[in-house]
Protein backbone atom coordinates (compact mmCIF):
# COMPACT_ATOMS: atom_id res chain seq x y z
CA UNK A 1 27.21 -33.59 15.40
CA UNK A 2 23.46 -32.93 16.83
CA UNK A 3 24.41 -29.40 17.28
CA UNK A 4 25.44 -29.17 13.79
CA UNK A 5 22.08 -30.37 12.36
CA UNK A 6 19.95 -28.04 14.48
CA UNK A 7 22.24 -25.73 13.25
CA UNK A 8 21.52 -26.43 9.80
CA UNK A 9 18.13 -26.59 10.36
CA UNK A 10 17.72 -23.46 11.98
CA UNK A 11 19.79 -21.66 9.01
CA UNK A 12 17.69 -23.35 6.65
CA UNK A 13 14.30 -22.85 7.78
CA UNK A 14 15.21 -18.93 8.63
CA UNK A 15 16.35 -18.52 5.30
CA UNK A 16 13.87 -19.81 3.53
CA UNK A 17 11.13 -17.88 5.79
CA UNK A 18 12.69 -15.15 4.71
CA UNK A 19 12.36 -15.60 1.23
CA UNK A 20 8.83 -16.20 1.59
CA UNK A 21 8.38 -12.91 3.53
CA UNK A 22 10.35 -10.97 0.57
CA UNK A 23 7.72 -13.01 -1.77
CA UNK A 24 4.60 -11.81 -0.19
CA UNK A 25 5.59 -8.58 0.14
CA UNK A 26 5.93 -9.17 -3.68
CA UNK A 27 2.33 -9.98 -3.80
CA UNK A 28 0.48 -7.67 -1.34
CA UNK A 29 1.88 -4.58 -3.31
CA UNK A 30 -0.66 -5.25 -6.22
CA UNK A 31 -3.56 -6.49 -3.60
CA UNK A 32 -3.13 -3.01 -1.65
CA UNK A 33 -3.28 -0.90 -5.36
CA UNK A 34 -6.31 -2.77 -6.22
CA UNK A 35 -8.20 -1.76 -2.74
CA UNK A 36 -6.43 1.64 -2.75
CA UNK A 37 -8.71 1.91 -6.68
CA UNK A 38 -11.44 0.31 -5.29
CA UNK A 39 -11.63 3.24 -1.88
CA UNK A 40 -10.78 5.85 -4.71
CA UNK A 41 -14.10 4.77 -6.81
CA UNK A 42 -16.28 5.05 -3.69
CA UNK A 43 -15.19 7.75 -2.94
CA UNK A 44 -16.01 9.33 -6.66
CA UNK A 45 -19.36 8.00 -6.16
CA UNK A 46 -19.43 9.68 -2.98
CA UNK A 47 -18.43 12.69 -4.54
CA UNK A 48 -20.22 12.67 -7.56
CA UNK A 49 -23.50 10.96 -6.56
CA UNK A 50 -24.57 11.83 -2.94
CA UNK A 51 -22.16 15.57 -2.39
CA UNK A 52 -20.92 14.52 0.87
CA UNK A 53 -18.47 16.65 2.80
CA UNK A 54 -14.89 15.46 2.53
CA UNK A 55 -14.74 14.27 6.17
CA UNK A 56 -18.00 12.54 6.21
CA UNK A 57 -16.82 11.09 2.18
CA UNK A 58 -13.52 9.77 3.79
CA UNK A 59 -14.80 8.33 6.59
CA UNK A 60 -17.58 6.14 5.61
CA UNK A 61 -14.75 4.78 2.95
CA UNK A 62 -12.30 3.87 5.90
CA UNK A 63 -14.98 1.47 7.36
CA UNK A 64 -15.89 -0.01 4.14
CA UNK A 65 -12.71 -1.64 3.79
CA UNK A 66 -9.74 -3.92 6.28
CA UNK A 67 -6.85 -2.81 4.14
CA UNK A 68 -3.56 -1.05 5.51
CA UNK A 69 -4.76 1.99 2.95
CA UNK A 70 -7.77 2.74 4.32
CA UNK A 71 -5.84 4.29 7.24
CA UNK A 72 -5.10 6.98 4.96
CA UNK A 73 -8.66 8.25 5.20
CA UNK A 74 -9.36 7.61 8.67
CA UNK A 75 -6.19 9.68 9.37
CA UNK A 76 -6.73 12.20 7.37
CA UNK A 77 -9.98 12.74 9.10
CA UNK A 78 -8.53 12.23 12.44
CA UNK A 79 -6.32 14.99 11.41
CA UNK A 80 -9.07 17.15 10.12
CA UNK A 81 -10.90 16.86 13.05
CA UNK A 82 -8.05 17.31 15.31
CA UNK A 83 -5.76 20.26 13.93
CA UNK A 84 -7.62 23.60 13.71
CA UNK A 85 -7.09 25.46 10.55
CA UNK A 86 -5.44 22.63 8.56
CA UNK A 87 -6.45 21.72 5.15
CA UNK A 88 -7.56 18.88 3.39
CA UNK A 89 -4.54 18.78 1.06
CA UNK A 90 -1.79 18.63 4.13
CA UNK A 91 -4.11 16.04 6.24
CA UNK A 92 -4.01 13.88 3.32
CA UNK A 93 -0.39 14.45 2.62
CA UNK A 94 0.31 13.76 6.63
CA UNK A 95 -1.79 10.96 6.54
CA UNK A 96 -0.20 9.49 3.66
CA UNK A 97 3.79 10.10 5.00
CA UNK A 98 2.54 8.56 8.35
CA UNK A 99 1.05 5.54 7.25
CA UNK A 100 3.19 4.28 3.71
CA UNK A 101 5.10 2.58 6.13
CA UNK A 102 2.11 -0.09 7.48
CA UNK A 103 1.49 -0.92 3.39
CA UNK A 104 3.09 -2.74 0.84
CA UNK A 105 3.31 0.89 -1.77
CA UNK A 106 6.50 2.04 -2.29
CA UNK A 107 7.60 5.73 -3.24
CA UNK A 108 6.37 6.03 -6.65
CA UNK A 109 2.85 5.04 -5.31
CA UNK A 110 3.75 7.71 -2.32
CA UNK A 111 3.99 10.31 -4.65
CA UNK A 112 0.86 9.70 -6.95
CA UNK A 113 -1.19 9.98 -3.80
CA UNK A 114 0.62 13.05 -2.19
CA UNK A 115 -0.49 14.59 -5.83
CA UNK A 116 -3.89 13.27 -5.18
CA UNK A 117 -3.88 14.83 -2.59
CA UNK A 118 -2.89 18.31 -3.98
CA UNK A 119 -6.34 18.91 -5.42
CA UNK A 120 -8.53 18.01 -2.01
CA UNK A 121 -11.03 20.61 -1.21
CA UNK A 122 -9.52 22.83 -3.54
CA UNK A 123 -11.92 22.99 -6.73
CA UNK A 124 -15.20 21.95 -7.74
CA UNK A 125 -17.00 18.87 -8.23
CA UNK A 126 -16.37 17.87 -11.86
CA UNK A 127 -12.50 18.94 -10.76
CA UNK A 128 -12.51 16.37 -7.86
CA UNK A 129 -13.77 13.60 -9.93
CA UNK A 130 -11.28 14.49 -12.79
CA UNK A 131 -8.11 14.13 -9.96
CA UNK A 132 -10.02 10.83 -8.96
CA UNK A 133 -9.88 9.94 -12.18
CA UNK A 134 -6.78 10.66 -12.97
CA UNK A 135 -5.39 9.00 -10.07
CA UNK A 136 -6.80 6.10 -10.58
CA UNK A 137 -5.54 5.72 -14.18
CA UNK A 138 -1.65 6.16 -12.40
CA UNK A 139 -2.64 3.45 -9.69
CA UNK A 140 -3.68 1.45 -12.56
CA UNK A 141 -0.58 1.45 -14.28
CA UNK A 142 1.28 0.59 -10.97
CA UNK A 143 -0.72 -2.24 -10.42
CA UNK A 144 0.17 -3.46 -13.87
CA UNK A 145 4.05 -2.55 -12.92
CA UNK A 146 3.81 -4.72 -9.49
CA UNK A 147 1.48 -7.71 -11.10
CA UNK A 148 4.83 -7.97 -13.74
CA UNK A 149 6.97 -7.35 -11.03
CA UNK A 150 5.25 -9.85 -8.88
CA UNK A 151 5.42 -12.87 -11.76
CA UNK A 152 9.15 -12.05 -11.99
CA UNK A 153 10.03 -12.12 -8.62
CA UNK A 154 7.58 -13.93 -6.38
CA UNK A 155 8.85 -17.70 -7.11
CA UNK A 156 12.46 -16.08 -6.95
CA UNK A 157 12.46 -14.90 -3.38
CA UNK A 158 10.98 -18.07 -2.60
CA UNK A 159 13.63 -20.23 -4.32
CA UNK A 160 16.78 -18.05 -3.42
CA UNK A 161 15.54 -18.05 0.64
CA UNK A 162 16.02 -22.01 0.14
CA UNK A 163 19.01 -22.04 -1.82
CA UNK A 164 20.53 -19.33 -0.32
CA UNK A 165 19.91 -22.05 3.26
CA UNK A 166 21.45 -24.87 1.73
CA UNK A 167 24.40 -23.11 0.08
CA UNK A 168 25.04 -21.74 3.64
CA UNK A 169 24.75 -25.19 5.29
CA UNK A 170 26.84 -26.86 2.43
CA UNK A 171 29.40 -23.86 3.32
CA UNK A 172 29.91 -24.47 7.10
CA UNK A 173 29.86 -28.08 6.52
């Protein structure tokens, strides 16, 4: 009988642990689009205001900020720095594809940034600031998205992961 209540207990408090680690995933989605703007509008001002180079730009940003997406600029300048003869469009795009993974952005965020990324280096200031721009205005609308998304589902991860214990427990009992 003991062995069936630690049992229990054991499926219960797993499952509902894991419906509160499928709820804040839920909620550090929007939290990593808001500092993923916030990097982008330094990095306008970097751009627009003070001309710095791309590398010198990116990396002041990366320290500025304890987010899983800063690591895309601090890897894209590790890569610049690193690979002779590579670009600031495919650093970015590497960095990004390496490092999705350690955030909360999913695919459609993936692809707005590998499109950022497009335009690096590749035209003039007032073009820069209009892909900045223009990014921003798409990272926008996904943090609207994952806010919604995140009102939806947050308290329904939470309640299924205890549910979903009890049903279990109710089920081998």
């Amino acid at each position: 009988m003991i062995l069936k209540i630690i049992g229990s207990l054991i499926v219960f408090v797993s499952s509902s642990l894991l419906g509160y680690m499928y709820s804040r995933k839920c909620s550090e989605r929007p939290k990593d689009l808001r500092a993923l703007q916030g990097l982008l509008q330094m990095f306008e001002n970097e751009v627009s205001f003070l001309s710095n180079v791309l590398t010198e730009a990116f990396l002041k940003i990366s320290k500025c900020c304890d987010s899983g997406v800063s690591a895309f600029f601090s890897q894209t300048v590790e890569i610049l720095n690193s690979d002779e003869g590579i670009n600031a469009r495919d650093a970015w795009t590497k960095a990004v594809k390496e490092n999705i993974n350690k955030t909360a952005l999913n695919s459609e965020d993936e692809e707005i940034l590998i499109s950022f990324g497009k335009m690096l280096g590749s035209s003039d200031i007032e073009g820069q600031i209009k892909n900045i721009r223009l990014t921003l205005n798409q990272l926008k609308m996904q943090e609207e998205k994952a806010e919604e998304l995140r009102k939806k589902n947050e308290s329904m991860y939470r309640s299924l992961g205890v549910l979903g214990g009890l049903a279990i427990i109710i089920i081998l009992f």
